[in-house]
C-alpha atoms as a PDB file:
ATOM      1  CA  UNK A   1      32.006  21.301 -11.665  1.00  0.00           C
ATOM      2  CA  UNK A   2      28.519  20.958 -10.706  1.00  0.00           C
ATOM      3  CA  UNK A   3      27.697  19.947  -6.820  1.00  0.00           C
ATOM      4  CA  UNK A   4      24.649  18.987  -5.776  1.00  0.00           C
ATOM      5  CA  UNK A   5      23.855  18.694  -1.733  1.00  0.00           C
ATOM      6  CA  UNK A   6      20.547  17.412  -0.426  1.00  0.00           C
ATOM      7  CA  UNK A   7      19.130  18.412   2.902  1.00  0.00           C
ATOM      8  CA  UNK A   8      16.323  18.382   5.235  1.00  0.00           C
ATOM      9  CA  UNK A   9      14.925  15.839   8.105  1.00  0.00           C
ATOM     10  CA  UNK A  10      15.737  12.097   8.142  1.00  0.00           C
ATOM     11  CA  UNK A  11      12.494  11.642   9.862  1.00  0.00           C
ATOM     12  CA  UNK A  12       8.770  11.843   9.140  1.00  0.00           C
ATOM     13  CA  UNK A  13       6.119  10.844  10.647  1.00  0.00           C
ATOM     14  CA  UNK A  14       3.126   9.427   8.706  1.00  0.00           C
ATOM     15  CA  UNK A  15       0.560  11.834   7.034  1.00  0.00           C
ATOM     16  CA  UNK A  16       2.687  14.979   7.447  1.00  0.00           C
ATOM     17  CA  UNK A  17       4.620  16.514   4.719  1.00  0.00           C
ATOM     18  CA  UNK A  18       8.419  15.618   3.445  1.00  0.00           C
ATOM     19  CA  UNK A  19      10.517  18.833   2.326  1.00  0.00           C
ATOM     20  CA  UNK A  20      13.946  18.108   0.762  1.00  0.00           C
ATOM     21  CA  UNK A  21      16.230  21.014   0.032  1.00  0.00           C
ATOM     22  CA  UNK A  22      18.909  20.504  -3.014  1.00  0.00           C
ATOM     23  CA  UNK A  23      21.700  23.297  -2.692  1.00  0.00           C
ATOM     24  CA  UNK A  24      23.265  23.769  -6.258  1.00  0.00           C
ATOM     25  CA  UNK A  25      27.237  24.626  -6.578  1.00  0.00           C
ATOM     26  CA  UNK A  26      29.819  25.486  -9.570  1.00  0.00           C
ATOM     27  CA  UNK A  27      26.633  25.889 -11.816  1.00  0.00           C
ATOM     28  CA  UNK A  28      23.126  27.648 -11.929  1.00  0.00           C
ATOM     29  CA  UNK A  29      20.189  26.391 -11.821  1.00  0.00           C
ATOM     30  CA  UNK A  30      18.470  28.659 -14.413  1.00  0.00           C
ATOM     31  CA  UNK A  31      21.521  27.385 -16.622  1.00  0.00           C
ATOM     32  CA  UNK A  32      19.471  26.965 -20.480  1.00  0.00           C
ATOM     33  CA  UNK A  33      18.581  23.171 -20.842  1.00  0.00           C
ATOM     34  CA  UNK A  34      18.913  21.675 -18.008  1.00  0.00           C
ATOM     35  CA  UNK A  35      16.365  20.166 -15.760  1.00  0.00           C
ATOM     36  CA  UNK A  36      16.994  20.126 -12.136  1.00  0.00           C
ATOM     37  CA  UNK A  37      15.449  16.835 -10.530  1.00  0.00           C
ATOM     38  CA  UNK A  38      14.212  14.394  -7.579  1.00  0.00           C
ATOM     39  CA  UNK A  39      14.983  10.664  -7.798  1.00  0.00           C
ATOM     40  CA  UNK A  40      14.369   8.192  -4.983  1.00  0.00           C
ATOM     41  CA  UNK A  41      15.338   5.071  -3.871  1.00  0.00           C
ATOM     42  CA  UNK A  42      13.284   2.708  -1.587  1.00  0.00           C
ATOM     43  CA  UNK A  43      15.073  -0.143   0.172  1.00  0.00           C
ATOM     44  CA  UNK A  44      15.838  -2.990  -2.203  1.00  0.00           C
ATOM     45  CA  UNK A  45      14.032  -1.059  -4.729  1.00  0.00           C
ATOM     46  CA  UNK A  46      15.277   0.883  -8.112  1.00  0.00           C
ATOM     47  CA  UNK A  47      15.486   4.174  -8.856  1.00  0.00           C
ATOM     48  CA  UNK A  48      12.125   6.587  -9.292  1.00  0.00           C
ATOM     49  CA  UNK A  49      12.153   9.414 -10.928  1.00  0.00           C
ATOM     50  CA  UNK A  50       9.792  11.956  -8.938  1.00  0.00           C
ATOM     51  CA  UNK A  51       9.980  15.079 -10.818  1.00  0.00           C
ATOM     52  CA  UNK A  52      12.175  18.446 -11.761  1.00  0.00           C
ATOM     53  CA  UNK A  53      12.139  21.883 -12.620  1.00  0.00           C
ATOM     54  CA  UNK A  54      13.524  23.142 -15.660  1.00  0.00           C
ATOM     55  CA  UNK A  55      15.921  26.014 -15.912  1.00  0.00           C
ATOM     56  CA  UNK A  56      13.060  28.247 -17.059  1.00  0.00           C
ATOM     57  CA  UNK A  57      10.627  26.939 -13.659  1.00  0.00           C
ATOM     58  CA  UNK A  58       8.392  24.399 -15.670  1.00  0.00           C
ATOM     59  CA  UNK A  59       7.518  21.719 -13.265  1.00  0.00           C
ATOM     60  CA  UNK A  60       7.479  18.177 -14.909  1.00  0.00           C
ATOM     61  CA  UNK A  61       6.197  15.278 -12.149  1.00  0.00           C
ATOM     62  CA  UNK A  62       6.002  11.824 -12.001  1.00  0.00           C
ATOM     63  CA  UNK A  63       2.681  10.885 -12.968  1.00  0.00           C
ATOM     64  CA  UNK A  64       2.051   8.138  -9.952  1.00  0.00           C
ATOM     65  CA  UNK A  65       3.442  11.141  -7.744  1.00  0.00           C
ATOM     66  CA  UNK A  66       2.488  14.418  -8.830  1.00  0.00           C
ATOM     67  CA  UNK A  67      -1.127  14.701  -6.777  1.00  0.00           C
ATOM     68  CA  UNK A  68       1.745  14.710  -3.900  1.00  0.00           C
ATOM     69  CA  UNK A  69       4.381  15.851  -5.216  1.00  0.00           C
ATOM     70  CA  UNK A  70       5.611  19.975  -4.960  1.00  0.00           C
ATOM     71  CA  UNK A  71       8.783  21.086  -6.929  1.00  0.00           C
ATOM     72  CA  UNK A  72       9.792  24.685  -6.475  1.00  0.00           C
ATOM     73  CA  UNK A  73      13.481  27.091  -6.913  1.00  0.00           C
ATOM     74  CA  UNK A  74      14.968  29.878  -4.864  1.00  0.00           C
ATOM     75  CA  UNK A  75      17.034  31.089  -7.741  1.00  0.00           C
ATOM     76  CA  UNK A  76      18.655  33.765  -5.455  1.00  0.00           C
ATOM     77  CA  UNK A  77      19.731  30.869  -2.684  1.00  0.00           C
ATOM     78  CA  UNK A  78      20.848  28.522  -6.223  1.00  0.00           C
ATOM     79  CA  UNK A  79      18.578  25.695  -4.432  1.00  0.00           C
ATOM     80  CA  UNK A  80      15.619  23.569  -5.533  1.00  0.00           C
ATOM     81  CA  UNK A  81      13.031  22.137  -3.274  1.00  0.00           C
ATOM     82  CA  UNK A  82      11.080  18.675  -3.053  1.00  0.00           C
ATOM     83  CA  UNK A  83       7.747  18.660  -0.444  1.00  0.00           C
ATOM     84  CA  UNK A  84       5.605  15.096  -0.714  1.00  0.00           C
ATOM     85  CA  UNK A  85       2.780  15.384   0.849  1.00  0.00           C
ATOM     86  CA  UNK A  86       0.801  12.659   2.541  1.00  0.00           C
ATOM     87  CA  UNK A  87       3.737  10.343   2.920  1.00  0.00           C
ATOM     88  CA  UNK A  88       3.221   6.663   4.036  1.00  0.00           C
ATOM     89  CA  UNK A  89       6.267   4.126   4.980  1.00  0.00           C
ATOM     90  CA  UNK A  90       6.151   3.627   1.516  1.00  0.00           C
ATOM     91  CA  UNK A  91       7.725   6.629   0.970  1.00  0.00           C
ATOM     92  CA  UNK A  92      11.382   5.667   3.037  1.00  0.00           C
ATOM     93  CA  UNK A  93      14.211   5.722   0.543  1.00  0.00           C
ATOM     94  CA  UNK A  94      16.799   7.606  -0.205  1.00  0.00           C
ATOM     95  CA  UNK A  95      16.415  10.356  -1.706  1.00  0.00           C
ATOM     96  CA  UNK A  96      18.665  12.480  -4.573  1.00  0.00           C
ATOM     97  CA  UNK A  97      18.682  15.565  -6.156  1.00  0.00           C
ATOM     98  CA  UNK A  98      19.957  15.447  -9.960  1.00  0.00           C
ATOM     99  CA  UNK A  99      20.773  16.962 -13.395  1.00  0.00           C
ATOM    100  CA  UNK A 100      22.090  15.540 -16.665  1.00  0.00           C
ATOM    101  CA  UNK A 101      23.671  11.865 -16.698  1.00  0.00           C
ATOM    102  CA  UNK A 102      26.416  12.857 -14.431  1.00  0.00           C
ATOM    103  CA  UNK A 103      25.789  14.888 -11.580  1.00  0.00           C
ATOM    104  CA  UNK A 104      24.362  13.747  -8.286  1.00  0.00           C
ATOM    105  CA  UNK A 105      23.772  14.539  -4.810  1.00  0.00           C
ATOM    106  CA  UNK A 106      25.025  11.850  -2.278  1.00  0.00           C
ATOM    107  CA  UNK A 107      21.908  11.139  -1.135  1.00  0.00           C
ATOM    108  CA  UNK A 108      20.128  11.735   2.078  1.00  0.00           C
ATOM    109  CA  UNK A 109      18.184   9.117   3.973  1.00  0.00           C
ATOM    110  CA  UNK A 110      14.284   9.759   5.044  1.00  0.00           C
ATOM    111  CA  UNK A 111      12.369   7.472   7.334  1.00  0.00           C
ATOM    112  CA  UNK A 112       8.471   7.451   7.288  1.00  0.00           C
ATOM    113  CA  UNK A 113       7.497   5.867  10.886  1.00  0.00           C
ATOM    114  CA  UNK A 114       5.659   7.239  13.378  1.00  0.00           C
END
């Protein structure tokens, strides 16, 4: 079974840059067809979709996100990374790392605020 664990700091200030790790178990991320994937959640907000990297290394990014928005793989380390540049208390949610309908991370909470 698939296992997805997010990872990085729960605070950032504003104007610096956000990195998220996603460490991948039970599975591989250059696994054919499957598209590896950041999804956020503001407070009281729904989901967003941010972006992902295919199993192959395309990139795919939200358009409203991608002049910010860096999506990269250690394939040795089985891990995906997020980096959002610029980030504004707008950008506080929680944030997940995904693939397919079924498997998520739990989530880790980051706090723009200076």
């Amino acid at each position: 079974q698939v296992q997805l664990q997010e990872s990085g700091p729960g605070l950032v200030k504003p104007s610096q840059t956000l990195s998220l790790t996603c460490t991948v178990s039970g599975g591989s991320i250059t696994t054919t067809y499957y598209r590896w994937s950041w999804i956020r959640q503001p407070p009281g907000k729904g989901l967003e979709w941010m972006g992902g990297i295919g199993y192959d290394g395309s990139r795919y990014y939200s358009p409203s996100l991608k002049s910010r928005t860096s999506i990269s793989r250690d394939t040795s380390k089985n891990q995906f990374f997020l980096q959002l540049s610029s980030v504004t208390p707008d950008d506080t949610a929680v944030y997940y790392c995904n693939v397919g309908l079924n498997y998520w991370g739990q989530g880790t909470q980051v706090t723009v605020s200076s």
